[in-house]
N, C-alpha and C. Protein backbone atom coordinates (compact mmCIF):
# COMPACT_ATOMS: atom_id res chain seq x y z
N UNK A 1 15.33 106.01 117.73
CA UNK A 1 15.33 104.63 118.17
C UNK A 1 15.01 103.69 117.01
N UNK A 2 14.25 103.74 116.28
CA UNK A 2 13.91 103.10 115.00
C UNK A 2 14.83 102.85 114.27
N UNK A 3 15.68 104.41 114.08
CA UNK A 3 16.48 104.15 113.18
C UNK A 3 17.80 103.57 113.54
N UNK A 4 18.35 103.40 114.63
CA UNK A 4 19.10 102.11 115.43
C UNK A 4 18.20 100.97 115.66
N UNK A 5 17.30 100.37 115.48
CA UNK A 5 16.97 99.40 114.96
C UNK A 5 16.82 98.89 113.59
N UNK A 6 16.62 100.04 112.93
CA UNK A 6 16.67 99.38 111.65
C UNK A 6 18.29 98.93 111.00
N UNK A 7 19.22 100.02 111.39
CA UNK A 7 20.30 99.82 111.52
C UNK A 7 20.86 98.04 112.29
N UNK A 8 20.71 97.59 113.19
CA UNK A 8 21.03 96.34 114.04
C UNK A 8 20.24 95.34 112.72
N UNK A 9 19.02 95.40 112.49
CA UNK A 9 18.65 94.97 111.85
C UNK A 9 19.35 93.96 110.65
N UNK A 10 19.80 95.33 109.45
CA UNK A 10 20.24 95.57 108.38
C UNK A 10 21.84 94.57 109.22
N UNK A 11 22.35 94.90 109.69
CA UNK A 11 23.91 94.64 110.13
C UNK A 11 23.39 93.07 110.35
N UNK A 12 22.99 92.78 110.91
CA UNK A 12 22.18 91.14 111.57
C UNK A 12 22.47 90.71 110.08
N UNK A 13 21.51 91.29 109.24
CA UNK A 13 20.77 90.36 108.30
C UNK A 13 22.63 90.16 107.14
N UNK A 14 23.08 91.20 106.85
CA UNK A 14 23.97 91.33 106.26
C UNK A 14 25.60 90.38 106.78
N UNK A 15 25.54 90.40 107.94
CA UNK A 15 26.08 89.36 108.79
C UNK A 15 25.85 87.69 108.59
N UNK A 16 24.64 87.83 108.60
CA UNK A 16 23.93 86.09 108.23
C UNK A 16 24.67 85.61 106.55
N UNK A 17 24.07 86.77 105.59
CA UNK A 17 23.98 86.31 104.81
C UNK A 17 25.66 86.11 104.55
N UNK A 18 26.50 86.74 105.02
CA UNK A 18 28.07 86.61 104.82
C UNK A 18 28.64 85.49 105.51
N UNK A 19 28.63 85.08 106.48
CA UNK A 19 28.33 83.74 107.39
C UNK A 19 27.78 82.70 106.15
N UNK A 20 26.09 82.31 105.30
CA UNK A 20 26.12 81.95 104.33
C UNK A 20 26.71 81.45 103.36
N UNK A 21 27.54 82.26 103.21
CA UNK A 21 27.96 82.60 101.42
C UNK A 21 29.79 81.95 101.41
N UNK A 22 30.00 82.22 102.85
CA UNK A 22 31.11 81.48 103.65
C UNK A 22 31.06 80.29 103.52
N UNK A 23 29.95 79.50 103.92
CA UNK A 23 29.47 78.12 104.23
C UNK A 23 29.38 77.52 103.06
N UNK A 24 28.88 78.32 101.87
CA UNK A 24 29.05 77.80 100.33
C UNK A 24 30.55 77.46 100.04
N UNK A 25 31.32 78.90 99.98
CA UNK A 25 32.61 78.54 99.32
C UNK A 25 33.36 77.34 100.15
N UNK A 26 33.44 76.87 101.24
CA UNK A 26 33.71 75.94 101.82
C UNK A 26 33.05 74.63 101.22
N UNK A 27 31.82 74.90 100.85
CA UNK A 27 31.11 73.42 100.52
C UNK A 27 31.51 73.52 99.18
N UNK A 28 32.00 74.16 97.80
CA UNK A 28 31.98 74.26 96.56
C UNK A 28 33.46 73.08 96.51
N UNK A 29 33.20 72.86 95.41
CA UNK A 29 34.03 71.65 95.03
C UNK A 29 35.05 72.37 93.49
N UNK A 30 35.00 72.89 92.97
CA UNK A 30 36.23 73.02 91.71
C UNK A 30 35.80 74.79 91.85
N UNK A 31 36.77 75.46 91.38
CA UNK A 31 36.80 76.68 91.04
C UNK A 31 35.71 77.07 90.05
N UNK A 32 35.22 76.70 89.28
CA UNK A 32 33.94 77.14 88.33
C UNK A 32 32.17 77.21 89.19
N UNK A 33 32.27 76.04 90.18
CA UNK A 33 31.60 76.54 91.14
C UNK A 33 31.29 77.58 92.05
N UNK A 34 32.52 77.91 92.70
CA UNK A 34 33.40 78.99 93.78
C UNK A 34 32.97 80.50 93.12
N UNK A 35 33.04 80.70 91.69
CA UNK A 35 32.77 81.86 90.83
C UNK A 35 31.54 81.86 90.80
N UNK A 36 30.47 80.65 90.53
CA UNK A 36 29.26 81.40 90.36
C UNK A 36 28.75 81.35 91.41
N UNK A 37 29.09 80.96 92.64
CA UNK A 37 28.94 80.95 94.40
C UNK A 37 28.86 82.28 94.53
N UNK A 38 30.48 83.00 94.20
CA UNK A 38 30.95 84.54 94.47
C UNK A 38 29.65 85.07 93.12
N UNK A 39 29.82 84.82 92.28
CA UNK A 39 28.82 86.20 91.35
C UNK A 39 27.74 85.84 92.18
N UNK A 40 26.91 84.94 92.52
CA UNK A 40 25.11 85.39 92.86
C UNK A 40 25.29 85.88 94.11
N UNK A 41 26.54 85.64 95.30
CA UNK A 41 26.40 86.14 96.45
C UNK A 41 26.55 87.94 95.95
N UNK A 42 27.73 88.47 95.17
CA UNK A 42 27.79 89.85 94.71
C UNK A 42 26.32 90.03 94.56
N UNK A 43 25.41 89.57 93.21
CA UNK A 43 24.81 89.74 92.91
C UNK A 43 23.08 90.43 93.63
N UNK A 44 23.44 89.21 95.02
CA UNK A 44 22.56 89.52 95.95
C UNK A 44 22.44 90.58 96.52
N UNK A 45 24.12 90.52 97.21
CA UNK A 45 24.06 91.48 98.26
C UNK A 45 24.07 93.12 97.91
N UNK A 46 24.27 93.29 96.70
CA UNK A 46 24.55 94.45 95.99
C UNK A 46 22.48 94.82 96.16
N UNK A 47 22.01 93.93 95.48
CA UNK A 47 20.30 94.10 95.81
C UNK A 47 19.80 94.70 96.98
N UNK A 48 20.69 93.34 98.00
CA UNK A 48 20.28 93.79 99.59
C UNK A 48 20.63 95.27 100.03
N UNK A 49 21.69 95.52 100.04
CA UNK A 49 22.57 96.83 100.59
C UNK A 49 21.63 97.93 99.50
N UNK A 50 20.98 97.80 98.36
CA UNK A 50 20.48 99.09 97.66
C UNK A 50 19.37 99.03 98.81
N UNK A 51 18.34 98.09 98.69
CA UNK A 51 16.89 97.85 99.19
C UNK A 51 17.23 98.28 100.86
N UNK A 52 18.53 98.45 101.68
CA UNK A 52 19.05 98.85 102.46
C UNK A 52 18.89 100.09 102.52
N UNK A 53 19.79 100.33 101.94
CA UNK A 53 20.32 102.29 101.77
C UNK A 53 18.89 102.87 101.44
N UNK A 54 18.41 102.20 100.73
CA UNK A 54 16.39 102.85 100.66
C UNK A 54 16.07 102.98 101.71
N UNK A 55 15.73 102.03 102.22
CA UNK A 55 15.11 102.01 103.70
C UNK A 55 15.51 102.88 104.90
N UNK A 56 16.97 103.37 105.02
CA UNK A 56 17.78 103.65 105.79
C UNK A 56 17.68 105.10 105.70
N UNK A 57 17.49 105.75 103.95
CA UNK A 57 17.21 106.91 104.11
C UNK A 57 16.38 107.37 103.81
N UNK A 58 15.11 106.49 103.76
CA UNK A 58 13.50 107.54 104.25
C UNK A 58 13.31 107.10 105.65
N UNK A 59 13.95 106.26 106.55
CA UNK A 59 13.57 106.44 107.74
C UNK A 59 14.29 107.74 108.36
N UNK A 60 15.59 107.84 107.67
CA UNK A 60 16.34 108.77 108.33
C UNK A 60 15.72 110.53 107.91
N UNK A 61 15.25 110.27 106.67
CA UNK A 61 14.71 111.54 106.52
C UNK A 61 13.23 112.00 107.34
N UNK A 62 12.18 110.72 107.67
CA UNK A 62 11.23 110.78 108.81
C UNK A 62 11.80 111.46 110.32
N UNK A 63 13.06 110.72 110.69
CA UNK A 63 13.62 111.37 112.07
C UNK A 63 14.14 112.96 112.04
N UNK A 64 14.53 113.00 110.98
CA UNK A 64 15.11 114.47 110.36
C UNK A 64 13.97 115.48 110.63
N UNK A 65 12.63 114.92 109.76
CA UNK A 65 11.64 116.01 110.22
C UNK A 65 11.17 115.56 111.27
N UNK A 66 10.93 114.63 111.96
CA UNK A 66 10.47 114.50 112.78
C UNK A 66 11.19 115.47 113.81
N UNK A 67 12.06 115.61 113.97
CA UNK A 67 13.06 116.31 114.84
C UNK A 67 13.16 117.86 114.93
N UNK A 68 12.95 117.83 113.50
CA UNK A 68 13.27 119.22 113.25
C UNK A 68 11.31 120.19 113.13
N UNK A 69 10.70 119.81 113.75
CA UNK A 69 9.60 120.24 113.79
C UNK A 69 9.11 120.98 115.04
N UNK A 70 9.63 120.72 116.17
CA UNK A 70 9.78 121.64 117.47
C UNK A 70 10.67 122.82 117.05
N UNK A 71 11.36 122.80 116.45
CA UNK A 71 12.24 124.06 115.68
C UNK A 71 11.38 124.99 114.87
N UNK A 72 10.80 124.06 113.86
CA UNK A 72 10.18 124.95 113.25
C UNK A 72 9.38 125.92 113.75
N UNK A 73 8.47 124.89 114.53
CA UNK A 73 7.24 125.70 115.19
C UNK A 73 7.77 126.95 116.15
N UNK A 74 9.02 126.50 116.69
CA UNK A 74 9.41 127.76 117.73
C UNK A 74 9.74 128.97 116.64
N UNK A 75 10.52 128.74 115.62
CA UNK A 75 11.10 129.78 115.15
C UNK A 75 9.73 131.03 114.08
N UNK A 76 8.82 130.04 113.43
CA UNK A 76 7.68 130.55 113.27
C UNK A 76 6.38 131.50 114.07
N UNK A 77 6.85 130.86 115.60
CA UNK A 77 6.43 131.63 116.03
C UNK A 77 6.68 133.12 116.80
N UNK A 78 8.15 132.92 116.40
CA UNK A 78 8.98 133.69 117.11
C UNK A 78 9.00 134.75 115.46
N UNK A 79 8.92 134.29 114.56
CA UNK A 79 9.35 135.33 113.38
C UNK A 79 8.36 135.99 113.01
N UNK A 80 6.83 135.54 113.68
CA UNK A 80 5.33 135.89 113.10
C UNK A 80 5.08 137.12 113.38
N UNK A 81 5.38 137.22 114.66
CA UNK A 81 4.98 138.46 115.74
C UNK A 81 6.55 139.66 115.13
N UNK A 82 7.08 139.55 115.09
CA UNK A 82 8.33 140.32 114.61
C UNK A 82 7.53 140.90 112.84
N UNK A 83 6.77 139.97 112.04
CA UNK A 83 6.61 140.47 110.37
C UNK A 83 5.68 141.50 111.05
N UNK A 84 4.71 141.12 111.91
CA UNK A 84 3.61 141.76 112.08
C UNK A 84 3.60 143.26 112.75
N UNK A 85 4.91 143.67 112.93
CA UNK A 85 5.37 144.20 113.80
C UNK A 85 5.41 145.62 113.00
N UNK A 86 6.37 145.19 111.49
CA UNK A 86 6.61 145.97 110.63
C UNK A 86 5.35 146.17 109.86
């Protein structure tokens, strides 16, 4: 669940800022403007989307173990009694 929120999140925010950056090139007046409009929006969003993909995959690696920890415990306990056996 988190990590579909963080997801909606990320999409929201990345949405806004494109909406934004829209609203510039519309307001820019000569082409030398329009370019350094487009480089700082690149510039940004390239930031945003890393500081993104960070976020996105240590939460995803938290759900991963988080998930995968009823597994473990079953299979540990299932392999304990079997070493002990031999």
């Amino acid at each position: 669940m988190a990590l579909q929120q963080k997801l909606h999140q990320c999409m929201t925010l990345n949405i806004a800022l494109g909406f934004g950056y829209f609203q510039q090139m519309l307001a820019s007046r000569d082409p030398v403007e329009l370019l350094s409009i487009q480089q700082a929006f690149l510039r940004d969003s390239f930031a945003t989307v890393s500081g993104q993909v960070r976020e996105l995959s240590d939460l995803a690696g938290r759900v991963v173990s988080e998930t995968m920890k009823p597994l473990q415990s079953g299979f540990s306990q299932t392999a304990n009694p079997a070493a002990k056996a031999d």
